[in-house]
Protein backbone atom coordinates (compact mmCIF):
# COMPACT_ATOMS: atom_id res chain seq x y z
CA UNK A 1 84.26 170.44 131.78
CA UNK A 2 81.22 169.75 132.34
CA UNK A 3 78.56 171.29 133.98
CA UNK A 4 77.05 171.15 137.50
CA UNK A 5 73.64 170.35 135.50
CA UNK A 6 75.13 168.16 133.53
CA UNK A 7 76.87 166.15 135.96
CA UNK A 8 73.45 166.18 137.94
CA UNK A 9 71.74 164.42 134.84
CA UNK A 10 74.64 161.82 134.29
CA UNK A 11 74.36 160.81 138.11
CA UNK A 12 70.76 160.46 138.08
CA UNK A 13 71.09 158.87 134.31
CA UNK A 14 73.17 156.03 136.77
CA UNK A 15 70.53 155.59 138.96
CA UNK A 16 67.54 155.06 136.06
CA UNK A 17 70.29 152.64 134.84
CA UNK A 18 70.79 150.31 137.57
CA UNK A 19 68.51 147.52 138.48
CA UNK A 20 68.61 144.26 140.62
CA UNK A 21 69.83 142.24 137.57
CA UNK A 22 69.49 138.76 138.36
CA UNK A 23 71.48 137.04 134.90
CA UNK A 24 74.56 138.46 133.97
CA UNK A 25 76.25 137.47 130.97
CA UNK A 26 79.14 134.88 131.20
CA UNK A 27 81.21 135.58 128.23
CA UNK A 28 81.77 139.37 129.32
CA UNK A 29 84.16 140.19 132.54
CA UNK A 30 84.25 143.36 134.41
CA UNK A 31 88.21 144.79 133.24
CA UNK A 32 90.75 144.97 136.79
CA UNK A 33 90.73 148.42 136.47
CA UNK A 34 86.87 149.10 136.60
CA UNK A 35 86.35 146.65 139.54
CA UNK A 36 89.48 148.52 141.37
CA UNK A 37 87.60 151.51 140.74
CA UNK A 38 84.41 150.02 142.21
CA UNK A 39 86.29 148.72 145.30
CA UNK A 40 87.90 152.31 145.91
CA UNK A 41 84.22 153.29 146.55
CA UNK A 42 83.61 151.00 149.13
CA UNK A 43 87.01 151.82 150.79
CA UNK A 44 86.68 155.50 150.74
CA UNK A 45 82.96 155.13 152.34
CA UNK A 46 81.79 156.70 155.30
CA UNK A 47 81.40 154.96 158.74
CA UNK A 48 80.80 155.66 162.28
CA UNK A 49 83.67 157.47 164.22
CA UNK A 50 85.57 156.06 161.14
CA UNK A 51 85.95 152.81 162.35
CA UNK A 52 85.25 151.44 158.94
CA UNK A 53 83.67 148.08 160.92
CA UNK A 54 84.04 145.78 157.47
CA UNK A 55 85.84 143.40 155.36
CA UNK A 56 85.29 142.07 151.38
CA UNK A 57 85.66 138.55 150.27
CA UNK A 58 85.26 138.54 146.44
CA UNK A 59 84.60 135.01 145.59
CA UNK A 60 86.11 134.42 142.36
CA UNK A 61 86.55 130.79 142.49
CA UNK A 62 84.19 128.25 140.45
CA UNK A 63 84.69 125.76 143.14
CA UNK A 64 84.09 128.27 145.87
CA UNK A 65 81.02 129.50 144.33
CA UNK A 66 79.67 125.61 143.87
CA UNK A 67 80.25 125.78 147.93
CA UNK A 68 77.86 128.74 148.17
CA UNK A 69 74.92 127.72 146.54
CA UNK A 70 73.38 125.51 148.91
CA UNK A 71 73.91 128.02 151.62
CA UNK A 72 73.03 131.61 149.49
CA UNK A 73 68.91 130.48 148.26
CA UNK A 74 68.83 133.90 147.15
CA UNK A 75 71.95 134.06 144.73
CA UNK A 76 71.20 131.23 142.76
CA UNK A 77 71.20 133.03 139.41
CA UNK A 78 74.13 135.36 139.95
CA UNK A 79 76.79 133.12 142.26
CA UNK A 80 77.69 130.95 138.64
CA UNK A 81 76.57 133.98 136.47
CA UNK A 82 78.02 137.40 137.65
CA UNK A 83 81.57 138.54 136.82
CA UNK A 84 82.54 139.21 140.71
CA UNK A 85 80.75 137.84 143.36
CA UNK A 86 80.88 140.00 146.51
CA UNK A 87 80.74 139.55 150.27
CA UNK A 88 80.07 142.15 152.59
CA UNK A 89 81.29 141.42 156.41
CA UNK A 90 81.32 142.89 159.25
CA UNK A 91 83.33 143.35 162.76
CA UNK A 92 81.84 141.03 165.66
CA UNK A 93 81.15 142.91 168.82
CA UNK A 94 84.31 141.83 170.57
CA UNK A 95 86.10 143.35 168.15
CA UNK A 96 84.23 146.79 168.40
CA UNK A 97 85.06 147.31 171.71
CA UNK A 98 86.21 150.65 173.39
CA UNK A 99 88.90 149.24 174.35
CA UNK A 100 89.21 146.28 171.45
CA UNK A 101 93.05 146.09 169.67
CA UNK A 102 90.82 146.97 166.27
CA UNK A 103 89.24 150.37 167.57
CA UNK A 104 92.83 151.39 169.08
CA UNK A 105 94.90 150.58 165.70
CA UNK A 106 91.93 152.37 164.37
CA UNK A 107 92.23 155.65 166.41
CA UNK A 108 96.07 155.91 166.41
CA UNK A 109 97.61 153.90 162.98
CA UNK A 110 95.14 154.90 160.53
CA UNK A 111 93.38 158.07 161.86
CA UNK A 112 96.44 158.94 163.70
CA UNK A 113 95.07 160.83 166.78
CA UNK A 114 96.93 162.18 169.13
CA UNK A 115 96.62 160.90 172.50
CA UNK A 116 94.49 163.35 173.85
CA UNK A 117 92.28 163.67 171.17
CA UNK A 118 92.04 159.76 170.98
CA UNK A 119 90.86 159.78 174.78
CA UNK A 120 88.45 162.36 173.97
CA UNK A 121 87.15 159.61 170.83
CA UNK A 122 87.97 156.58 173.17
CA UNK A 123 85.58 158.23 176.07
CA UNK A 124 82.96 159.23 173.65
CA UNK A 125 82.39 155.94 171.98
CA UNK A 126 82.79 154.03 175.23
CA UNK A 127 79.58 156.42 176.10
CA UNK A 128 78.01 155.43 172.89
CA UNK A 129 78.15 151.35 172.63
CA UNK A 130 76.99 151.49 176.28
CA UNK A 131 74.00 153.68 175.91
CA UNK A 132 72.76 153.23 172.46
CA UNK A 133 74.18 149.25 172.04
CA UNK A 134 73.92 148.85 175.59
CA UNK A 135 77.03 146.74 175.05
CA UNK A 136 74.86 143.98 173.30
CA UNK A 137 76.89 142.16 171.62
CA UNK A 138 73.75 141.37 168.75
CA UNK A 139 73.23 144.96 168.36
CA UNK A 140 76.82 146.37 168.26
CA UNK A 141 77.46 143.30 165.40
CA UNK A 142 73.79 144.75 163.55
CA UNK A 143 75.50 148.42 163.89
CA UNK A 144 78.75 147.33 162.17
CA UNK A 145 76.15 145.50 159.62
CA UNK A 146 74.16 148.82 158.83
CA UNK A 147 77.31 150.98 158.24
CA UNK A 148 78.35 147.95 155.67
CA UNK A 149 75.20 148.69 153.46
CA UNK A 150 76.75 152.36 152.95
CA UNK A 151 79.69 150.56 151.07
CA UNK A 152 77.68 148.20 149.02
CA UNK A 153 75.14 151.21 147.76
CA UNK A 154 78.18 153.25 146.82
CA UNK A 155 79.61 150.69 145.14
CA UNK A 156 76.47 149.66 143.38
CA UNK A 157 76.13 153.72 142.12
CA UNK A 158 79.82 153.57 140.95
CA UNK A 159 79.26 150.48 138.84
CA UNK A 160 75.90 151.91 137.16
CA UNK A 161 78.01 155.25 136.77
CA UNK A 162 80.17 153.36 134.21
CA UNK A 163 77.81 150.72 133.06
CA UNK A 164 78.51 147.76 134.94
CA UNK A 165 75.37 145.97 136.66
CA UNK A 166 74.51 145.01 140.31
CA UNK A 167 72.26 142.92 142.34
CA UNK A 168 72.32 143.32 145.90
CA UNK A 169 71.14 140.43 147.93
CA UNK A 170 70.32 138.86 151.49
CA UNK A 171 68.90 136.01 150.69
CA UNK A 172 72.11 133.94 152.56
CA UNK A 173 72.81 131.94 155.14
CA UNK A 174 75.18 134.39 157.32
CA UNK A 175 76.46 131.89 159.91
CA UNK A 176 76.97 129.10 157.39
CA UNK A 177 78.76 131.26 154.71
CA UNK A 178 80.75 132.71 157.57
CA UNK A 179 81.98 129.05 158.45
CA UNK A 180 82.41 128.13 155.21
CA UNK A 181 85.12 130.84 154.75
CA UNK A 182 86.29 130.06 158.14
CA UNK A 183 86.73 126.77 157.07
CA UNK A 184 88.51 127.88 153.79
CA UNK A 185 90.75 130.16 156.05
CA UNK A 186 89.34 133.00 154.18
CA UNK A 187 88.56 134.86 157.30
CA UNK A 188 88.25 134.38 161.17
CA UNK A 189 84.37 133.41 161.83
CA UNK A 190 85.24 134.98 165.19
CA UNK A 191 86.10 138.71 163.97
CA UNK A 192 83.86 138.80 161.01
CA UNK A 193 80.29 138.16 160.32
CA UNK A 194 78.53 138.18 157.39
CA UNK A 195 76.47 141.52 156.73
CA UNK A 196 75.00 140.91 152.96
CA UNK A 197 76.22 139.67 149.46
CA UNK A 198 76.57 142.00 145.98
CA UNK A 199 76.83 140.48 142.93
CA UNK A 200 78.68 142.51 139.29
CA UNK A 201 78.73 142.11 135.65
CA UNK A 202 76.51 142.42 133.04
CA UNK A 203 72.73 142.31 132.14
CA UNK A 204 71.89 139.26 130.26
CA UNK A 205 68.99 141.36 129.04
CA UNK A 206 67.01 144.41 129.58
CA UNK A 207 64.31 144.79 132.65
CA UNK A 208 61.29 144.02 131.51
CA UNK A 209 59.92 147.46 133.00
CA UNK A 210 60.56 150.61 133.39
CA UNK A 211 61.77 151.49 137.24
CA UNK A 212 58.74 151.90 139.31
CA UNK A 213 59.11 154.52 142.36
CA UNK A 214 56.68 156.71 144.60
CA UNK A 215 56.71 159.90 143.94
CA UNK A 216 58.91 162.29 146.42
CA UNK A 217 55.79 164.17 147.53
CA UNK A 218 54.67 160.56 148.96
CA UNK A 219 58.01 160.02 151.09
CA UNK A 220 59.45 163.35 151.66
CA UNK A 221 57.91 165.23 154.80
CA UNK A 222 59.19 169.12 155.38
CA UNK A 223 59.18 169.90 158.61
């Protein structure tokens, strides 16, 4: 078994590992099981009250991924290169309601509250989007957005953690992408909107650098 040290050094081994690869190599395919694995990261991922605001669309499909490229300037290496191709969305506002059919099937089918406790979560969160989303509807869609990057970092650390590469990218057209799989009746355009795009597989070849990073007496303030 091995030790806490050692586990310490493999995790941070991951992180020295993983890099925003931008060619990935097209003969080599992640295996089912390792991308499950991957995906399991993303779906055991924290979120806000647990509301788990998201939704992935792994775009698999050549023809699919031709329909991207206009609309994704900043995946134009890694949409016909990567071994899975991954969207990130998130809830709209009217779905992140209080009172929304989403946060209630939320609260009582998957986290299975009991009533009163669910009125206690129902009041508390009503409180929240009104005071710090002000029940916007941009900033409660940019909330479900932010909790969406937890899922794509953990997912990225998984992959490194058994050698599979990563680019994370925003470099996309959200509204167009989200109409396009509208459009392909991939999702509703209405519920979902686009929060940020990761691509797998991997490296073509090695960075060209070692990774460059302040040091943690520049960013870490004890207070």
């Amino acid at each position: 078994m091995n030790t806490t040290e050692e586990k310490k050094n493999e995790i941070l081994s991951a992180y020295q590992f993983r890099h925003a690869c931008k060619n990935f190599k097209t003969d080599l395919q992640i295996a089912d099981h390792d991308f499950q694995f991957i995906l399991e990261t993303a779906r055991l991922s924290p979120s806000s009250f647990g509301f788990e605001p998201w939704k992935f669309v792994v775009v698999q499909e050549k023809e699919l991924r031709d329909k991207l490229k206009p609309i994704a300037a900043g995946a134009q290496r890694q949409i016909p290169t990567s071994s899975h191709l991954v969207f990130i969305l998130a809830k709209r506002a009217s779905e992140l309601t209080f009172d929304s059919a989403y946060i209630t099937h939320m609260m009582s089918n998957i986290q299975q509250m009991p009533d009163g406790v669910a009125t206690f979560v129902s009041n508390m969160y009503k409180l929240f989007t009104e005071v710090e989303l002000e029940n916007n509807a941009q900033l409660m869609h940019e909330w479900a957005c932010k909790q969406s990057y937890i899922t794509m970092a953990n997912m990225m650390t998984a992959a490194a953690q058994i050698g599979i590469d990563s680019c994370p990218i925003e470099g996309i057209d959200r509204e167009k992408v989200a109409s396009l799989f509208h459009d392909e009746g991939i999702i509703d355009k209405n519920e979902f909107g686009v929060a940020c795009l990761v691509a797998f597989g991997y490296r073509e070849e090695e960075p060209k650098r070692p990774k460059m990073r302040q040091s943690l007496e520049e960013i870490v303030v004890w207070a």
